[in-house]
Protein backbone atom coordinates (compact mmCIF):
# COMPACT_ATOMS: atom_id res chain seq x y z
CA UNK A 1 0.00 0.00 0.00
CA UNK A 2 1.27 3.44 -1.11
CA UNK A 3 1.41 5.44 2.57
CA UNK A 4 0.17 8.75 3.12
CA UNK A 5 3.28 11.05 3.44
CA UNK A 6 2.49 14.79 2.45
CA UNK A 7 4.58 17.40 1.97
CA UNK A 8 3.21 19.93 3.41
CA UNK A 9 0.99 20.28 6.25
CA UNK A 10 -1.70 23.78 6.36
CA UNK A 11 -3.33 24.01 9.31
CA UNK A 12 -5.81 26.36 9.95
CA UNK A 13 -5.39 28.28 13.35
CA UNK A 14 -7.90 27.16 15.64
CA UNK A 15 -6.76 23.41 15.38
CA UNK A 16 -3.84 24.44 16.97
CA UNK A 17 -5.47 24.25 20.47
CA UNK A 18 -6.49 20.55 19.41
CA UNK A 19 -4.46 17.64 21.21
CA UNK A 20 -4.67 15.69 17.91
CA UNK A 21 -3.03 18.47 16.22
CA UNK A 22 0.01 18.60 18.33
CA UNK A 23 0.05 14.69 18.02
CA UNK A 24 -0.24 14.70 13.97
CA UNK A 25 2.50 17.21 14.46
CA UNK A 26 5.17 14.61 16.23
CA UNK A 27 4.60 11.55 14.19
CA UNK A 28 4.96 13.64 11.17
CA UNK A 29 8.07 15.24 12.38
CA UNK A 30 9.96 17.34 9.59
CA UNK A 31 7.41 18.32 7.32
CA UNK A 32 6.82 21.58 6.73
CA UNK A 33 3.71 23.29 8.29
CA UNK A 34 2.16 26.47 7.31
CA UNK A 35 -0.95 28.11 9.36
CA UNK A 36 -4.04 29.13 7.36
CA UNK A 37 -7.13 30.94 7.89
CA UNK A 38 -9.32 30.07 5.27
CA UNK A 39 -8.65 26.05 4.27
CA UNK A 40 -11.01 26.72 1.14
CA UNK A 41 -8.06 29.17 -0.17
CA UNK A 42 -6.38 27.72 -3.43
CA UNK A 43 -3.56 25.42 -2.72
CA UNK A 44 -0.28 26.57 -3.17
CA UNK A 45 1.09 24.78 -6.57
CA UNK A 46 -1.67 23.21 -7.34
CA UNK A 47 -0.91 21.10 -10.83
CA UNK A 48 -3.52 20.33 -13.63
CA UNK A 49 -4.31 17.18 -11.47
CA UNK A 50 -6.55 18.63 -8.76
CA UNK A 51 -7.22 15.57 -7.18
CA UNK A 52 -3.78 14.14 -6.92
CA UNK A 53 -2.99 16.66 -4.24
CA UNK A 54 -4.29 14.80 -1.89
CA UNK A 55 -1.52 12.70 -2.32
CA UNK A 56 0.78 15.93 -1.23
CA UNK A 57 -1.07 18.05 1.17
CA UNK A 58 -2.67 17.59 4.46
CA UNK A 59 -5.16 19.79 5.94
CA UNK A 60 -5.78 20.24 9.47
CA UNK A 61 -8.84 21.75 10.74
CA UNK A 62 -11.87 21.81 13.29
CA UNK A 63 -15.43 20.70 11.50
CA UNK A 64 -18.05 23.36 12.38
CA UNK A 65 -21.62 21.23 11.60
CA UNK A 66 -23.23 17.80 12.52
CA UNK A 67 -20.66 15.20 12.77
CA UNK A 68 -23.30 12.48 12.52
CA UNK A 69 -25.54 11.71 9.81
CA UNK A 70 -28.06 9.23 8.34
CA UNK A 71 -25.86 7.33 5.46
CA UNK A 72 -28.09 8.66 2.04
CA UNK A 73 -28.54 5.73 0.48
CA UNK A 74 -29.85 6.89 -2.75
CA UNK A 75 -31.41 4.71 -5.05
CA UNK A 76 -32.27 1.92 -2.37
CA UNK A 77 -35.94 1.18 -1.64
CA UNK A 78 -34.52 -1.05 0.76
CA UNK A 79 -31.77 0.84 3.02
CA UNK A 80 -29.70 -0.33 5.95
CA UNK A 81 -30.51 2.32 8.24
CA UNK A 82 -26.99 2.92 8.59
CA UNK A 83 -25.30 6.08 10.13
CA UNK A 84 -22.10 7.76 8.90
CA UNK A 85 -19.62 10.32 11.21
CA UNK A 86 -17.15 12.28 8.79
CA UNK A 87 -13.70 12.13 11.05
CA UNK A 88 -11.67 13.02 7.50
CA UNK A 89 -12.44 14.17 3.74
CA UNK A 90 -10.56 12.17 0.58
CA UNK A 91 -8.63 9.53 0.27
CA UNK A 92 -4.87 9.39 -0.55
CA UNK A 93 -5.68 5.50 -2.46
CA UNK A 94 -7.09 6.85 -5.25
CA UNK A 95 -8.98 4.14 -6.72
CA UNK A 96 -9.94 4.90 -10.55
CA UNK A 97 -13.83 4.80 -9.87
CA UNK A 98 -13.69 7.08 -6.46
CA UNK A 99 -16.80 9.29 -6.43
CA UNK A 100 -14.56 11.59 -3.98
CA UNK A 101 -12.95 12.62 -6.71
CA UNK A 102 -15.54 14.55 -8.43
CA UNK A 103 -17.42 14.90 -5.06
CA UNK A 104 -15.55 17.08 -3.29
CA UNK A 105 -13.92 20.76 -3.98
CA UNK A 106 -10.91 20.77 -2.23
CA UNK A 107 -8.76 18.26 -3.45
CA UNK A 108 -6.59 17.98 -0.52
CA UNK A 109 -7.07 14.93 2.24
CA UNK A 110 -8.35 16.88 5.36
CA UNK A 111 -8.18 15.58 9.00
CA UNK A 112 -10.78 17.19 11.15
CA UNK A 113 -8.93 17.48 14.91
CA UNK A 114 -12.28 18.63 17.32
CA UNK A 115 -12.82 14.84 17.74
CA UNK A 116 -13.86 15.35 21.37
CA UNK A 117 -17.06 17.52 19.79
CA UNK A 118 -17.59 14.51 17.37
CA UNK A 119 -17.76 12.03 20.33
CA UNK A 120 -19.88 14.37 22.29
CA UNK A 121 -22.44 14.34 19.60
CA UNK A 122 -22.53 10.99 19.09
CA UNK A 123 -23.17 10.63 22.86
CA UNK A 124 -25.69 12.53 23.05
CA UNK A 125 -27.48 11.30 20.06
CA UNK A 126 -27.66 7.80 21.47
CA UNK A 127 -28.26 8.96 24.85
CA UNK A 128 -31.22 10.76 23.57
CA UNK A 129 -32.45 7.25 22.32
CA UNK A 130 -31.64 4.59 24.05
CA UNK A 131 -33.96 1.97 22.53
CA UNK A 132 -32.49 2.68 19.24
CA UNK A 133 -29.61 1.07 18.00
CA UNK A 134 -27.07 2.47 16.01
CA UNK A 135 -24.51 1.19 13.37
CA UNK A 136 -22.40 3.88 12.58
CA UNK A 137 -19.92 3.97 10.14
CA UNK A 138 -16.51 6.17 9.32
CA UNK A 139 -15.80 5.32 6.05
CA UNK A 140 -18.42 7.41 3.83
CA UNK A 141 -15.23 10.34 2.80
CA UNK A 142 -12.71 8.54 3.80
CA UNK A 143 -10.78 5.35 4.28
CA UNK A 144 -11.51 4.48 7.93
CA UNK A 145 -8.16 3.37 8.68
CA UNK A 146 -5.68 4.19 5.60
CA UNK A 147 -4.22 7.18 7.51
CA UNK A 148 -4.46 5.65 11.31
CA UNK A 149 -0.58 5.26 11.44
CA UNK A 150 -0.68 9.26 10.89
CA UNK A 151 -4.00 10.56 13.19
CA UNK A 152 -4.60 7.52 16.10
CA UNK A 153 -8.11 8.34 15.48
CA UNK A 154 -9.23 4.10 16.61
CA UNK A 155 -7.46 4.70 19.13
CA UNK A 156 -10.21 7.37 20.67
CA UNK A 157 -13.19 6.17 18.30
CA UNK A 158 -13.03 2.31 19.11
CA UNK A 159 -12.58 2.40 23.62
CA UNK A 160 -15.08 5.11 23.14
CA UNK A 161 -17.63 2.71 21.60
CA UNK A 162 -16.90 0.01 23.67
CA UNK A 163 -18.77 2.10 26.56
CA UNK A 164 -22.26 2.72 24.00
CA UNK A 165 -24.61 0.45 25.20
CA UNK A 166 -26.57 1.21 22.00
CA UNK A 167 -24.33 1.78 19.46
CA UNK A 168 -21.69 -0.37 17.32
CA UNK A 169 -18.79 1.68 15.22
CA UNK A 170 -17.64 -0.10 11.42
CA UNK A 171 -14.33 1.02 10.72
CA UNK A 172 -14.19 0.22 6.71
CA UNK A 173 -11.15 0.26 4.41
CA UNK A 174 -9.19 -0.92 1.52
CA UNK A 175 -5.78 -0.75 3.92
CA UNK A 176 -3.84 -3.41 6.33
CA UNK A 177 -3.12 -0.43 8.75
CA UNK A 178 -4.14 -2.33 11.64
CA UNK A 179 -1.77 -2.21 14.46
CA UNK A 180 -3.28 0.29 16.57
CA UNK A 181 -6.31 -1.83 16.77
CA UNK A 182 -4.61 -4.52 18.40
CA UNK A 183 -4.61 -3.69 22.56
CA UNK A 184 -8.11 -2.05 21.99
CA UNK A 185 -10.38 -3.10 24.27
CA UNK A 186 -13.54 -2.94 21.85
CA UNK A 187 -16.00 -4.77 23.88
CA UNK A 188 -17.65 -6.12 20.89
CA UNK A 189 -18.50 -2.51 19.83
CA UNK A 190 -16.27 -2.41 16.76
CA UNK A 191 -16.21 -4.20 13.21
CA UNK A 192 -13.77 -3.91 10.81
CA UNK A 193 -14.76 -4.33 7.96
CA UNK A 194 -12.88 -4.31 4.21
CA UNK A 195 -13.76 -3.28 0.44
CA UNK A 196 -13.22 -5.97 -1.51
CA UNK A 197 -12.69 -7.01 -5.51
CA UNK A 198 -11.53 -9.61 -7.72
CA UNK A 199 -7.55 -9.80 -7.69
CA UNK A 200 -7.18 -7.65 -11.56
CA UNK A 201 -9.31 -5.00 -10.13
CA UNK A 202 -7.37 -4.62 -6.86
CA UNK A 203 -4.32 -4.56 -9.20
CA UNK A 204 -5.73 -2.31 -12.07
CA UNK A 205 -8.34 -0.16 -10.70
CA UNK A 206 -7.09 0.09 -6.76
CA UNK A 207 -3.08 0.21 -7.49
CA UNK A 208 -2.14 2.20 -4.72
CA UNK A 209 -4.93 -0.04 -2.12
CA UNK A 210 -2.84 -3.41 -0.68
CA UNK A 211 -3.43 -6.74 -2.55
CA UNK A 212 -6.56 -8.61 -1.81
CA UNK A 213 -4.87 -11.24 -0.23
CA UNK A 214 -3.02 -8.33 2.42
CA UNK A 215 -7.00 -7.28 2.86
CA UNK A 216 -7.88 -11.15 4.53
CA UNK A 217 -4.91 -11.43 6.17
CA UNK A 218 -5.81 -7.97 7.84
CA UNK A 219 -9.20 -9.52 8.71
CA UNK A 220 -8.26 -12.56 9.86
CA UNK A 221 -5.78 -10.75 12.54
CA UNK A 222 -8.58 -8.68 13.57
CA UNK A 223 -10.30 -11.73 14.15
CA UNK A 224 -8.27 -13.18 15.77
CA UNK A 225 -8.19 -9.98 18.50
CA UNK A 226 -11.73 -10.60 19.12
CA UNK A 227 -13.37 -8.34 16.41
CA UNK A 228 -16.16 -9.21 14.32
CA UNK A 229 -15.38 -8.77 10.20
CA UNK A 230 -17.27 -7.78 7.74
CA UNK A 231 -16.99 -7.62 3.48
CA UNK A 232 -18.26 -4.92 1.40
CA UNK A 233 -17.58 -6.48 -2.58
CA UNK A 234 -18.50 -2.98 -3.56
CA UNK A 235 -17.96 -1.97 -6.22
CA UNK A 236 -18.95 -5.30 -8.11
CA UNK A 237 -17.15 -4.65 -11.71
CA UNK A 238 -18.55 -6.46 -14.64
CA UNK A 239 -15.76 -7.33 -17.46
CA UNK A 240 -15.14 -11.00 -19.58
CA UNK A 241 -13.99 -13.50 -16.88
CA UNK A 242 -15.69 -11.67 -13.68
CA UNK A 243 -17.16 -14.91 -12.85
CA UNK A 244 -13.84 -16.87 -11.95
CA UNK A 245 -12.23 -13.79 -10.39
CA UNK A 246 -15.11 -13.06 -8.25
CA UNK A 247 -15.50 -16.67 -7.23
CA UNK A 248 -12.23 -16.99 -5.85
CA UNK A 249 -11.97 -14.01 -3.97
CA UNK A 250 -15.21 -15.08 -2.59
CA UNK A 251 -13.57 -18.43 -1.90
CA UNK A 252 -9.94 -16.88 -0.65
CA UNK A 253 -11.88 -14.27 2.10
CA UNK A 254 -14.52 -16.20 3.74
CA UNK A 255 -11.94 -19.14 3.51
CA UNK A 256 -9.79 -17.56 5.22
CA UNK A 257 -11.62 -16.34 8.70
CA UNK A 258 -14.46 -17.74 11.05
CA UNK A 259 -17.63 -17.46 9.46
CA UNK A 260 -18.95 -16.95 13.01
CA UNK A 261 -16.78 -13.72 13.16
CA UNK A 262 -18.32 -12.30 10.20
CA UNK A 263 -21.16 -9.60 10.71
CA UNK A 264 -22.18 -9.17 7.11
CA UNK A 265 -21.23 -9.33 3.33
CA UNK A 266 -22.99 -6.39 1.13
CA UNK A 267 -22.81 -6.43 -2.70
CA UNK A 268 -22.79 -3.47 -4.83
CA UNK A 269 -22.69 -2.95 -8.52
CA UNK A 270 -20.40 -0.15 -10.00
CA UNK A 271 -22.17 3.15 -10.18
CA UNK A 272 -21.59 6.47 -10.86
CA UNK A 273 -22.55 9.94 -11.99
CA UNK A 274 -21.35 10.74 -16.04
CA UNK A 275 -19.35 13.65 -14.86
CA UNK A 276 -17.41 10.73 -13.06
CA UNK A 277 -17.23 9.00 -15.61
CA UNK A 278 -15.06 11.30 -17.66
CA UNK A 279 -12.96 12.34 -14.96
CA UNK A 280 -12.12 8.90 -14.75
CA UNK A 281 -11.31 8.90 -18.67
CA UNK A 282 -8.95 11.79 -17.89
CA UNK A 283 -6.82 10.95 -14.87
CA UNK A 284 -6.82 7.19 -15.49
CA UNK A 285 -6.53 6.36 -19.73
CA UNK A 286 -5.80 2.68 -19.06
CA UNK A 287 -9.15 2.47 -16.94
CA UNK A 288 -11.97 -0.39 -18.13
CA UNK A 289 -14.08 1.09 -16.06
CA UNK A 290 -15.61 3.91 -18.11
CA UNK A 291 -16.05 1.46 -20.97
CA UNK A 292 -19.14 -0.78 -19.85
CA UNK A 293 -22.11 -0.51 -21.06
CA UNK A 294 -24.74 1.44 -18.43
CA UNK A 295 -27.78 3.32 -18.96
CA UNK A 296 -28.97 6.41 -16.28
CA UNK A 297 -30.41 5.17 -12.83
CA UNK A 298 -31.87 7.04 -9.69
CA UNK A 299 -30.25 10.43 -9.24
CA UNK A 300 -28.86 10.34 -12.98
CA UNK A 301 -26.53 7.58 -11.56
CA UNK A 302 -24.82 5.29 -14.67
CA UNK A 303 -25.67 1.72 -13.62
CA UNK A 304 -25.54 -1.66 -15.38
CA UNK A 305 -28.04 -2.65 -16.67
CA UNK A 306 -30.81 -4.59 -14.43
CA UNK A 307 -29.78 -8.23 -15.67
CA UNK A 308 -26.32 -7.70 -15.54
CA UNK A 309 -26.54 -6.77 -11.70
CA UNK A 310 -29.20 -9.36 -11.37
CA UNK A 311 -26.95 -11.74 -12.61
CA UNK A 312 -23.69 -10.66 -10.74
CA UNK A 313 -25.81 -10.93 -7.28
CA UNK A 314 -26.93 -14.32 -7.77
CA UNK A 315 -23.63 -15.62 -8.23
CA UNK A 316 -22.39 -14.19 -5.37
CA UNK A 317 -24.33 -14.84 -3.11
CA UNK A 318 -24.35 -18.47 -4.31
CA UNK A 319 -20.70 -18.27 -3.79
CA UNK A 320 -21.15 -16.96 -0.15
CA UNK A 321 -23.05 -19.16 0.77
CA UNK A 322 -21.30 -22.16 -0.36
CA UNK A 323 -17.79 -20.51 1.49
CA UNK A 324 -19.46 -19.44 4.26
CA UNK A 325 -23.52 -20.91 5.26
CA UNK A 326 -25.48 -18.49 7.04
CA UNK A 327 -23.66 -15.34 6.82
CA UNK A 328 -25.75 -12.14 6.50
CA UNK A 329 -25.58 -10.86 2.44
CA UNK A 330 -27.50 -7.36 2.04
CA UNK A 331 -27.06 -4.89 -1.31
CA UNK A 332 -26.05 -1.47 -1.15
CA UNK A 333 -28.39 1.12 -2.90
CA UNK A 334 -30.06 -1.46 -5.21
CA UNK A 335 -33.97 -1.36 -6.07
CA UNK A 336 -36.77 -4.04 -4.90
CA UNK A 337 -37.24 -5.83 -7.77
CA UNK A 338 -33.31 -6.32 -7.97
CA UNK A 339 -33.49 -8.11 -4.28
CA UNK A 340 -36.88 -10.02 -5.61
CA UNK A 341 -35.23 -11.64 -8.80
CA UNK A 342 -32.08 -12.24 -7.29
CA UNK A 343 -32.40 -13.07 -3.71
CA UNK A 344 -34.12 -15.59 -2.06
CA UNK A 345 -34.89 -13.90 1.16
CA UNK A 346 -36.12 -10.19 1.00
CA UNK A 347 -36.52 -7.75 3.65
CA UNK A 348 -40.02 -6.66 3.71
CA UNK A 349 -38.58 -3.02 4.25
CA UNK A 350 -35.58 -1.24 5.14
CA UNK A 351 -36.47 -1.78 9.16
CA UNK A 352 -36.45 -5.50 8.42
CA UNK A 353 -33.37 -5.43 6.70
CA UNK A 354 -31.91 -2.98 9.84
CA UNK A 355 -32.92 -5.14 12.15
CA UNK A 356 -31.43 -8.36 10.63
CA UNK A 357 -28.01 -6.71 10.66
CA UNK A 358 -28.53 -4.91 14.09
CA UNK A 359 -28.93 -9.03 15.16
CA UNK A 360 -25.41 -9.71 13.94
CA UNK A 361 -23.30 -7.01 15.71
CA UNK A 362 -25.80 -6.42 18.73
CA UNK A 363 -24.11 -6.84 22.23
CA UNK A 364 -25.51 -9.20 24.78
C-alpha cells in the first residue's frame, strides 16, 4: 500500500489548540507546516491534477456542523438504516472509480482534529435514544483506517464505543493499517470491515490499495483480536472472466476467517454519476471502467443494466453461501425488484433489513 506522506501540512489556526493536532504534528516530524485561515483558499502549486494533491497536502482543521448523519442511500428502496460520522475528507488511495474525486472541492485529504465535539455528539445522540440502535460507520469520505498510522483516530473512536450500550462503530477500508487496533479493548462494539474485488481490479483499478490477499490477512488478525469482520464487494465490476475472479476471492476471504466472526457481506454494482465517468477517462486512460455498457439510474446515476446486476448478485451470493452458510448478504443502494429476482430472502422493508443486521453485531 502506497502510505500517506504529504509534503506539506496547512493548518488552519484554531486546530492548533487541538491535542490531535500537536500529536499529527510529532509523528509527522519534519514536514513543513504552514498556518491558514481560510482552508477553502487555493492550494499553493496546485498542478492540472486537482485531485492528486491529496496525495501531497494535508489539511488540518476543526469541522463546524453535525458530525453524525443518516448514510443517504440513494437509489435503495430497501436501506440499511446505517449512520455515517465524517472524522476526514478524501482519500490518498485513489482508486480509478472514487466518487470523492468529483465529489468534493478541495482536493486535498483533510483531518478534522475537534474529535472530542464529534464524540460528544454521538453521545448525546444515542443517549437521547436509548432503545435505538445504532450502526455507525466512518468510512463514507474517507478510508476508515488508511491514515491511522498518521492521526490515532481508533485509538479514541473504538474504547469510546466500547462504553455505547446502544451503538456499534464499522471502521471500513481498503488498507492493512491495523496495528493500533490490536490492545483495543472494543468490547464487541467495533467491526472492521474491508472493500473488496476480484484480484485484476485490486491490481488495475485500486493500485495504490494493498493486494486482496493483504485485505484477509488484515481480517483474519482482527479476528483473531476478538473483532467481528465484515466484506463490502462494492464496487462489483462487470468485465469477460468476472465470474472466476469473483468466485475466488469469494472463496480466498470467507476461507480464510471464522464465518462466526463475520457480521455481514454487502454487494454493490459499479455506479456512478457521467461527470465521473469522464474524470475517470482523464486521470486514469488505461481504466476499463468507463467502458461498460450502463444506462442512467436514480439520481442520474450510470448503472448496469438490471440483468447484468441481477446476474452478478446471484452468483455471489451463491458463492457466499457455499464458502461461508449463514452469513448475512444485504445490497447497497439497489432497487426491490433487484433483491426479488435475485435473492431468495427479501426484507419486507428497510427496518427488516436494519434489524437483521442490528442481530449480527448487537451486544448481549
Amino acid at each position: 500500500m502506497t502510505l500517506f506522506h504529504p509534503e506539506l501540512v496547512l493548518v488552519q489556526r484554531d486546530s492548533l489548540q487541538d491535542e490531535l493536532t500537536r500529536e499529527i504534528f510529532d509523528r509527522l516530524h519534519g514536514i513543513p507546516v504552514k498556518t491558514v485561515e481560510d482552508i477553502n483558499a487555493p492550494i499553493p502549486e496546485q498542478n492540472t491534477d486537482s485531485h492528486g494533491a491529496a496525495t501531497r497536502r494535508l489539511i488540518l482543521t476543526r469541522f463546524r456542523g453535525s458530525f453524525m448523519k443518516k448514510c443517504p442511500g440513494s437509489g435503495a428502496d430497501i436501506c440499511c438504516n446505517y449512520f455515517v460520522i465524517n472524522f476526514a475528507l478524501n482519500c490518498h488511495l485513489e482508486c480509478s472509480y472514487c466518487v470523492l474525486q468529483s465529489y468534493l472541492d478541495n482536493p486535498a485529504l483533510i483531518i478534522f482534529t475537534n474529535v472530542q465535539d464529534l464524540m460528544n455528539e454521538v453521545r448525546e445522540k444515542l443517549i437521547a435514544e436509548p432503545y435505538k440502535f445504532f450502526r455507525i460507520g466512518t468510512g463514507e469520505m474517507a478510508d476508515s483506517l488508511a491514515t491511522d498510522d498518521i492521526t490515532g483516530y481508533s485509538r479514541r473512536l473504538v474504547p469510546f464505543f466500547a462504553a455505547l450500550p446502544n451503538g456499534i462503530l464499522e471502521l471500513k477500508t481498503k488498507s492493512n493499517q491495523i496495528a493500533n487496533l490490536r490492545d483495543l479493548k472494543h468490547g464487541g462494539h467495533t467491526v472492521v470491515s474491508w472493500s473488496l474485488n476480484s484480484r485484476p481490479i485490486c491490481r488495475s483499478e485500486e493500485a495504490k490499495s494493498v493486494s486482496l490477499e493483504e485485505r484477509v490477512a488484515a481480517a483474519r488478525k482482527c479476528q483473531e483480536w476478538g473483532y467481528k469482520i465484515g466484506f463490502h464487494f462494492d464496487p462489483l465490476i462487470y468485465y469477460p472472466g468476472w465470474e472466476v475472479d469473483y468466485k475466488e476471492a469469494v472463496k480466498l476471504a470467507l476461507g480464510s476467517v471464522d464465518p462466526e466472526a463475520v457480521a455481514w457481506v454487502s454487494l454493490g454494482a459499479l455506479r456512478f454519476t457521467p461527470h465521473l465517468r469522464e474524470m475517470v477517462r482523464r486521470r486514469f486512460p488505461k481504466s476499463r471502467i468507463p467502458y461498460g455498457e450502463f444506462v442512467p439510474g436514480h439520481h442520474g446515476k450510470l448503472r448496469y443494466f438490471r440483468p447484468i446486476r441481477e446476474e452478478m448478485y446471484s452468483r455471489m451470493r451463491a458463492w457466499i453461501q457455499e464458502a461461508a452458510p449463514g452469513v448475512l448478504v444485504y445490497y447497497c443502494m439497489e432497487n426491490r425488484t433487484v433483491w426479488e429476482r435475485s435473492s431468495p430472502s427479501v426484507p419486507r422493508d428497510t427496518f427488516d433489513l436494519s434489524d437483521r443486521l442490528d442481530s449480527r453485531v448487537r451486544p448481549d
